[in-house]
Protein backbone atom coordinates (compact mmCIF):
# COMPACT_ATOMS: atom_id res chain seq x y z
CA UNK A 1 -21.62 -18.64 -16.78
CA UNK A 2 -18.75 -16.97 -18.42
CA UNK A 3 -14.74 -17.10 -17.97
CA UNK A 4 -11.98 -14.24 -18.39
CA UNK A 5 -12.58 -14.19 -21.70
CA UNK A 6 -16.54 -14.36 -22.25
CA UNK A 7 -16.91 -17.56 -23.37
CA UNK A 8 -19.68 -19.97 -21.96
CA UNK A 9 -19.08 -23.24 -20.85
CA UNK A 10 -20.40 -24.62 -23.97
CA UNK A 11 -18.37 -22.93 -26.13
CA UNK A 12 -15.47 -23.80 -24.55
CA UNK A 13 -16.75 -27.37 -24.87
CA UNK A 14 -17.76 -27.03 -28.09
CA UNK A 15 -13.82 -25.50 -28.87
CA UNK A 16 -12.47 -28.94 -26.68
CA UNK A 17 -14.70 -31.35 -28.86
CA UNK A 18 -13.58 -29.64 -32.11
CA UNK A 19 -9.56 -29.80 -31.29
CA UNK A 20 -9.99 -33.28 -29.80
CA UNK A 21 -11.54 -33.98 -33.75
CA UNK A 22 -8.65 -32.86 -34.87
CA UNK A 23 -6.12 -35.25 -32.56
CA UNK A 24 -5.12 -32.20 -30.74
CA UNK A 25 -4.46 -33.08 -26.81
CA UNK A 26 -4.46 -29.43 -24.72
CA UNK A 27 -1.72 -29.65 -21.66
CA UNK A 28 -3.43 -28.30 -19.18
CA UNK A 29 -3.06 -24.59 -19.78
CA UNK A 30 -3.47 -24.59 -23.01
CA UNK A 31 -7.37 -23.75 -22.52
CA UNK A 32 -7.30 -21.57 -19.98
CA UNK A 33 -8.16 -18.11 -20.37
CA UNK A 34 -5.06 -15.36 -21.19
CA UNK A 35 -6.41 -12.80 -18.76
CA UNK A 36 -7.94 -14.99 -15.64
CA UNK A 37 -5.35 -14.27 -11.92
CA UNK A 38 -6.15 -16.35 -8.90
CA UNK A 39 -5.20 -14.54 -5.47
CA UNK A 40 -4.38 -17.45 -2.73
CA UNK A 41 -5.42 -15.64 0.64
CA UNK A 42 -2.52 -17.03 3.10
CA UNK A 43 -2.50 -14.39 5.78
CA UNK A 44 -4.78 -15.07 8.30
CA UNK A 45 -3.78 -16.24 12.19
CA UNK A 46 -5.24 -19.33 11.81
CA UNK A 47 -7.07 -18.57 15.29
CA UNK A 48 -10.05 -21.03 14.72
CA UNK A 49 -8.50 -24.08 13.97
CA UNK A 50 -5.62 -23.46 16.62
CA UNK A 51 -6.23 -26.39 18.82
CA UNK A 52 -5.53 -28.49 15.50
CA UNK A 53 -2.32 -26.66 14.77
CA UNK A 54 -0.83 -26.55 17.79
CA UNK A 55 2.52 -28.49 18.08
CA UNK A 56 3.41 -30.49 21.00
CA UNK A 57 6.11 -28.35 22.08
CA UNK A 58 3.13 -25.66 22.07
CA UNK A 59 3.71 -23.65 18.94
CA UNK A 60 0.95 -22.10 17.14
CA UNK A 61 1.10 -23.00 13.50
CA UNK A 62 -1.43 -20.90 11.32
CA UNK A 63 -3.94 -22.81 9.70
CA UNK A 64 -1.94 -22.63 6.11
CA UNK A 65 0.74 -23.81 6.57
CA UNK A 66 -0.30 -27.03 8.31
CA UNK A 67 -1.32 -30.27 6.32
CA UNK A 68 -4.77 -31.58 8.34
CA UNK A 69 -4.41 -35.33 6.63
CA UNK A 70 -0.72 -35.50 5.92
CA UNK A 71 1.15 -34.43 2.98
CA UNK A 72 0.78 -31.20 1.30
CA UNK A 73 -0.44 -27.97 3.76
CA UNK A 74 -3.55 -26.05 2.84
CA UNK A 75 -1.54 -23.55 1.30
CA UNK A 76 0.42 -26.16 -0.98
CA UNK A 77 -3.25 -27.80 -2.11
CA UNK A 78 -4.23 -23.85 -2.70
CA UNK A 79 -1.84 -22.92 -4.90
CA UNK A 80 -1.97 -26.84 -6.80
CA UNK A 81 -5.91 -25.45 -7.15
CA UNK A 82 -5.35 -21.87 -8.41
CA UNK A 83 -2.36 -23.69 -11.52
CA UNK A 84 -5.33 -25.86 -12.66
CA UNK A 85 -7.05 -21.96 -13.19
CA UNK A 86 -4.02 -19.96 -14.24
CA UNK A 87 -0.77 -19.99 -15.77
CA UNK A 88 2.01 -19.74 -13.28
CA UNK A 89 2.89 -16.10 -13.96
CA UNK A 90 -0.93 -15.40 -12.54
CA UNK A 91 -1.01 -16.72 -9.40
CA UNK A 92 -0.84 -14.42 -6.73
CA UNK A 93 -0.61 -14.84 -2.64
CA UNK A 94 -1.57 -12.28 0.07
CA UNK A 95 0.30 -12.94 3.26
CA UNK A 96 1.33 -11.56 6.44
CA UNK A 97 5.00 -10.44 7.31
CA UNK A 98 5.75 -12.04 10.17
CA UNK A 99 5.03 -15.10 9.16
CA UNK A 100 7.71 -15.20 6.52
CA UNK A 101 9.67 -18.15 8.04
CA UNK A 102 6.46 -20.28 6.51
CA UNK A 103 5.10 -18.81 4.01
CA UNK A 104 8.73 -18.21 1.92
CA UNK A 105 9.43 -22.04 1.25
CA UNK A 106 6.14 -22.74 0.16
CA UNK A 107 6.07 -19.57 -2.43
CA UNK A 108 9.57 -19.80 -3.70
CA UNK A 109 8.00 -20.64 -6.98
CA UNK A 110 5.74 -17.39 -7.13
CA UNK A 111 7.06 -13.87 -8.64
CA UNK A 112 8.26 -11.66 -5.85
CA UNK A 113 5.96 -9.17 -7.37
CA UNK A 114 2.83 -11.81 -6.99
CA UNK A 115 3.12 -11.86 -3.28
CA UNK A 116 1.43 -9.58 -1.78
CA UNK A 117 2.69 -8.93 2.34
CA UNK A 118 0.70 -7.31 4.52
CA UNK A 119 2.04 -5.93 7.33
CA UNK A 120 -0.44 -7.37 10.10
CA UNK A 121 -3.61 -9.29 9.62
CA UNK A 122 -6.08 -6.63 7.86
CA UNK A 123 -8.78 -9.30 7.24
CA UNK A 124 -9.76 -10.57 3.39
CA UNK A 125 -10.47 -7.36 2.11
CA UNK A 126 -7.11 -6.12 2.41
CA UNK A 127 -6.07 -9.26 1.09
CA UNK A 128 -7.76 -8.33 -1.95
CA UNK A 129 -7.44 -4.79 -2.43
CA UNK A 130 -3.55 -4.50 -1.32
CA UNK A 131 -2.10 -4.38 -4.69
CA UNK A 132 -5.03 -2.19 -6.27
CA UNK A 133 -4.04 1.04 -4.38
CA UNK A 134 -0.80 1.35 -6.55
């Protein structure tokens, strides 16, 4: 299996092993490949899991934006996962417009360009392709 860039795993390893030699200690973007993006899909309605995310005072909270075990929300461990893939400026998130009041405080760290709103829930796809179009 390849990355962004066409290398294997073992080269990569093989590039690790030879800068480790050498007493060099990589932060953690340092290897990552230039060109790799990660798209965080945050728009759904969270409709499958809403007995979970339900509050007491009977509000629907999608699925994102709740944490299941305390802590960070499945949105916050998302984007935690996509920095260990890409550098900051290449994370993206596709999310729905009306739920702005959630989904702003947990991206205020993203690019306004590198969210992606959609104006009602469109399904993955549109997720994906969105920004493609132009």
């Amino acid at each position: 299996m390849q990355d962004c860039n066409g290398q294997s795993q073992a080269e990569r390893a093989r590039a690790a092993q030879s800068m480790a030699r050498e007493g060099f200690q990589p932060d953690t973007h340092t290897m990552l490949p230039g060109g790799c993006w990660a798209l965080v899909l945050a728009g759904g309605e969270g409709t499958r899991l809403h007995s979970l995310t339900t509050t007491a005072s009977g509000v629907s909270i999608p699925k994102q934006f709740c944490s299941l075990r305390g802590g960070a929300s499945l949105l916050q461990q998302a984007l935690k996962r996509a920095a260990s893939v890409a550098r900051p400026h290449h994370i993206c998130a596709a999310v729905m417009s009306k739920q702005k009041n959630w989904w702003q405080p947990a991206l205020r760290d993203l690019a306004a360009s590198n969210i992606f709103v959609q104006p009602a829930n469109c399904g993955t796809a549109a997720g994906i392709l969105l920004r493609l179009k132009g």
